[in-house]
C-alpha atoms as a PDB file:
ATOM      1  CA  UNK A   1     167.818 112.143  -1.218  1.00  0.00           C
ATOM      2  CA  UNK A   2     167.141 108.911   0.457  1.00  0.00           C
ATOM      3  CA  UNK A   3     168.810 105.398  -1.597  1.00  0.00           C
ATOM      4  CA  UNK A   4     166.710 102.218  -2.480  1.00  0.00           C
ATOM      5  CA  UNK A   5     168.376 100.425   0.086  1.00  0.00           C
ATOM      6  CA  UNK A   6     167.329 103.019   2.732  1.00  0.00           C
ATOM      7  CA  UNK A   7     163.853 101.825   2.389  1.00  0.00           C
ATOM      8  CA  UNK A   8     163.296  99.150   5.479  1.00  0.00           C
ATOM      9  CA  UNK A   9     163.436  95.666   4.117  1.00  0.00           C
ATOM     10  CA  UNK A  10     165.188  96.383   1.229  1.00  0.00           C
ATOM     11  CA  UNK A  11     168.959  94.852   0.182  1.00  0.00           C
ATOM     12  CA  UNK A  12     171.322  95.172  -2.338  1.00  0.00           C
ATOM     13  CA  UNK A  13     169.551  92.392  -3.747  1.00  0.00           C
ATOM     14  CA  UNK A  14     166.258  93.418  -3.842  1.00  0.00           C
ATOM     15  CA  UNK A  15     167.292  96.871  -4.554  1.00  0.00           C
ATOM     16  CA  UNK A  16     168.866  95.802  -7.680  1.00  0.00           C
ATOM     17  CA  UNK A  17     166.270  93.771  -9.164  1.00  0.00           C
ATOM     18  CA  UNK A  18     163.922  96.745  -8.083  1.00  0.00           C
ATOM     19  CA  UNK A  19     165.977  98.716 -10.569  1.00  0.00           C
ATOM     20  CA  UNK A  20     165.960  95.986 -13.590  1.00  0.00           C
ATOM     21  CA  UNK A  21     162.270  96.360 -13.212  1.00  0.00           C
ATOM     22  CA  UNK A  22     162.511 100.231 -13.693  1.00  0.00           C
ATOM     23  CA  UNK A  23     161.805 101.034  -9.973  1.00  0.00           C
ATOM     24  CA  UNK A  24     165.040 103.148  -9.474  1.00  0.00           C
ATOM     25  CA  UNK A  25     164.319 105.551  -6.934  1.00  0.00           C
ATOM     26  CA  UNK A  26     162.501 105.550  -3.787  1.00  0.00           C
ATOM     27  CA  UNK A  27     160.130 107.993  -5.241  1.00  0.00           C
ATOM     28  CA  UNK A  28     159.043 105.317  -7.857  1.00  0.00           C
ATOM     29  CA  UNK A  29     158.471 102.877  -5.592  1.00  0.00           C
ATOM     30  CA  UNK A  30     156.299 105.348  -3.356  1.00  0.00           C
ATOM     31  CA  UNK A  31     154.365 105.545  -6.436  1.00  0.00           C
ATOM     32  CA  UNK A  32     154.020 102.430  -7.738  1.00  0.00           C
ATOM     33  CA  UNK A  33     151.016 100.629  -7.769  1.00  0.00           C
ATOM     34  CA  UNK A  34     150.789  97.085  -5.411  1.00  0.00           C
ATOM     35  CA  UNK A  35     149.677  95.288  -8.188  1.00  0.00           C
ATOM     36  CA  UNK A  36     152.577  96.768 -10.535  1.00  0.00           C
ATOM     37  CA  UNK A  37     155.179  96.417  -7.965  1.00  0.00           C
ATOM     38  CA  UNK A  38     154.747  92.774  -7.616  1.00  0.00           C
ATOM     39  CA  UNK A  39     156.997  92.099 -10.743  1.00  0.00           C
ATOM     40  CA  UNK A  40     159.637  92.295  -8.849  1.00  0.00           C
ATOM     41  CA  UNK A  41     161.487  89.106  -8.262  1.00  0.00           C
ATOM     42  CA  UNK A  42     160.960  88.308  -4.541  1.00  0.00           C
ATOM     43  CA  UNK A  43     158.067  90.578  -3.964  1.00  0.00           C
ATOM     44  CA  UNK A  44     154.532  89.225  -3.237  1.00  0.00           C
ATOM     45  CA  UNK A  45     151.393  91.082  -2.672  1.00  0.00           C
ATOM     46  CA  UNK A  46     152.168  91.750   1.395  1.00  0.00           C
ATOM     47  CA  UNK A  47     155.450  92.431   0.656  1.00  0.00           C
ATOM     48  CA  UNK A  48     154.926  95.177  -1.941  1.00  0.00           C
ATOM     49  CA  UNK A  49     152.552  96.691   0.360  1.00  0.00           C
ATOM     50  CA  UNK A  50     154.741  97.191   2.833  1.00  0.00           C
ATOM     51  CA  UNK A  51     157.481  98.203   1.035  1.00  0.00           C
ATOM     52  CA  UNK A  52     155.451 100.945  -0.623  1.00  0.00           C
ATOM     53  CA  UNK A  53     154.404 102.349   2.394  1.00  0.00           C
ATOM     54  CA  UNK A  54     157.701 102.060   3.990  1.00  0.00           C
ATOM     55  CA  UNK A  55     158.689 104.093   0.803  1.00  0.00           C
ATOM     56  CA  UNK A  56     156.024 107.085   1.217  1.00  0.00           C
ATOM     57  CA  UNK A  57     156.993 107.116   5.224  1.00  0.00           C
ATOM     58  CA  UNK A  58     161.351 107.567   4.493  1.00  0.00           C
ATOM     59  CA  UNK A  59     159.904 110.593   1.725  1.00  0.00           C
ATOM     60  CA  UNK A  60     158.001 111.877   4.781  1.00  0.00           C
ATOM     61  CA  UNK A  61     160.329 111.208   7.107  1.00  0.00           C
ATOM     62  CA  UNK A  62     158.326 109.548   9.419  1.00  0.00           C
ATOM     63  CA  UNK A  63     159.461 105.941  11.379  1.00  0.00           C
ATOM     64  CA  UNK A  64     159.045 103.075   9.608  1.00  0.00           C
ATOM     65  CA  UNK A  65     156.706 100.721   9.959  1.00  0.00           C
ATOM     66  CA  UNK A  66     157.372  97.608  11.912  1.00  0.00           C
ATOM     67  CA  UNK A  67     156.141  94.098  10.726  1.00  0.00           C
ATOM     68  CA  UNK A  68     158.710  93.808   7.454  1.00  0.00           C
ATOM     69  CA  UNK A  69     161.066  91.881   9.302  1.00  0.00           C
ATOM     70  CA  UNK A  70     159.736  88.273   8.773  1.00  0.00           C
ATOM     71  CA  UNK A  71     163.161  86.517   9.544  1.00  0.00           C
ATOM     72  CA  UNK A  72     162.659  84.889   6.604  1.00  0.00           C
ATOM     73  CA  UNK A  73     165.033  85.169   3.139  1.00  0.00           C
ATOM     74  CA  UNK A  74     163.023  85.445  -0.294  1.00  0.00           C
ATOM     75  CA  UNK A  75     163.612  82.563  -1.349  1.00  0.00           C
ATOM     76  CA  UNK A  76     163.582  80.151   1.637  1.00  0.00           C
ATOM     77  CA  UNK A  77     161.341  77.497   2.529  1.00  0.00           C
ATOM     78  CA  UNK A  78     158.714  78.355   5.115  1.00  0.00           C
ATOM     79  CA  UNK A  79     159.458  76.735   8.773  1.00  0.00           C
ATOM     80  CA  UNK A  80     157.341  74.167   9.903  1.00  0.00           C
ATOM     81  CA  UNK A  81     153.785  75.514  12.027  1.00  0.00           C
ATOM     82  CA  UNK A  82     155.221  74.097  14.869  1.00  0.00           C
ATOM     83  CA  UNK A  83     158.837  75.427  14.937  1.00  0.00           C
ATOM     84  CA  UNK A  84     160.290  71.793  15.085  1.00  0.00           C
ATOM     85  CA  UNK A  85     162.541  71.111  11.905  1.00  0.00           C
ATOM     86  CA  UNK A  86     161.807  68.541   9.538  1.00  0.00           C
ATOM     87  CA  UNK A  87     163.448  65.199  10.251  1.00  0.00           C
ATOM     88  CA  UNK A  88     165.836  63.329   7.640  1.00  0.00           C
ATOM     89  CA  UNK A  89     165.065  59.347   7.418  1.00  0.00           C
ATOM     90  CA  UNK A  90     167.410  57.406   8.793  1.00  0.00           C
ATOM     91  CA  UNK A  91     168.056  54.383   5.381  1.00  0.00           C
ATOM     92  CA  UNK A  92     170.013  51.429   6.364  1.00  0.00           C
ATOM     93  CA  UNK A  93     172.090  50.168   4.433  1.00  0.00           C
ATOM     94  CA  UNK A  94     170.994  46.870   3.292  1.00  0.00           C
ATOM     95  CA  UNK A  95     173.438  45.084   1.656  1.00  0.00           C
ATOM     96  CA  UNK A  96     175.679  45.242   4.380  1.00  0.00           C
ATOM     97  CA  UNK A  97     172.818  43.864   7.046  1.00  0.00           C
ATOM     98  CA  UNK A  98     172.210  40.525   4.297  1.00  0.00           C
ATOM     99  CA  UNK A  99     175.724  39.985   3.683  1.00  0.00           C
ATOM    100  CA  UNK A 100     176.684  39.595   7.403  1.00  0.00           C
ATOM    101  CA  UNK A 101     173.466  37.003   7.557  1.00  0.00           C
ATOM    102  CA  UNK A 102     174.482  35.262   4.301  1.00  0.00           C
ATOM    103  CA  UNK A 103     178.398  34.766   6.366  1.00  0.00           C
ATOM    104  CA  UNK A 104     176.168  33.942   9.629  1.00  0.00           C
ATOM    105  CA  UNK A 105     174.233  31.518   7.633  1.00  0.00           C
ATOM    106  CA  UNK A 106     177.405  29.918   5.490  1.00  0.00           C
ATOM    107  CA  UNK A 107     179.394  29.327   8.691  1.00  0.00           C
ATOM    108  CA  UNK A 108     175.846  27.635  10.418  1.00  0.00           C
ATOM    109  CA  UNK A 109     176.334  25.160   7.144  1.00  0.00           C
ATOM    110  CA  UNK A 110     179.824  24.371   7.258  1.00  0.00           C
ATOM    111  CA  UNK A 111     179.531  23.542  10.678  1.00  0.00           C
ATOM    112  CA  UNK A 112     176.537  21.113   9.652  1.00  0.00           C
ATOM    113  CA  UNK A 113     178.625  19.758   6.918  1.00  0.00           C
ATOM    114  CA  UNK A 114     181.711  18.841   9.149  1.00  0.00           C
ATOM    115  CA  UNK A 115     180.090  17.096  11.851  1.00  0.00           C
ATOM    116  CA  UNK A 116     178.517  14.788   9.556  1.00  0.00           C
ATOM    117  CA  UNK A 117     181.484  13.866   8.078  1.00  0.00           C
ATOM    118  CA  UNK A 118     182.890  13.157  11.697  1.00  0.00           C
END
């Protein structure tokens, strides 16, 4: 008898929370009901879908169906449409920048001061 985690697209994760939700067998999750199975933590609409049929296929015995493998983790933020990662800002660090103009600026007026006392 085939295992949660047999089911394509399923974990040890996901196959455990399937349980908590009283989805312990692959025959209860053949049988569930898209709009029952969404419950599950980490399971939306599409994904519950899948998963059901991929369910009903291993009790046939039949290939899976492809298209579960996102390459995405529940859980994970989406990537960007265009594939490029987002970009961190760059901060400088302020004080530093006005303190060395502050010494610039203090030596400019000691050097004032001292050649008016010549």
């Amino acid at each position: 008898m085939p295992e949660i985690v047999d089911i394509k697209g399923v974990g040890p994760v996901l196959a455990k929370a399937c349980i908590e939700q009283g989805y312990g067998s692959v025959e209860k999750i053949a049988g569930a009901k898209v709009m029952e199975f969404v419950i599950v933590p980490g399971v939306s609409e599409v994904r519950a879908k899948l998963l059901i049929e991929e369910a009903k296929l291993l009790l046939n015995g039949a290939a899976p169906v492809s298209g579960l493998e996102t390459g995405v983790e529940v859980g994970s933020k989406p990537a960007k449409k265009d594939g490029s990662k987002k970009k961190k800002s760059k901060k400088k660090d302020k004080s530093k920048s006005k303190g060395s103009k502050k010494k610039k600026k203090n030596k400019k007026n000691d050097k004032k001061k001292s050649k008016k006392k010549k």
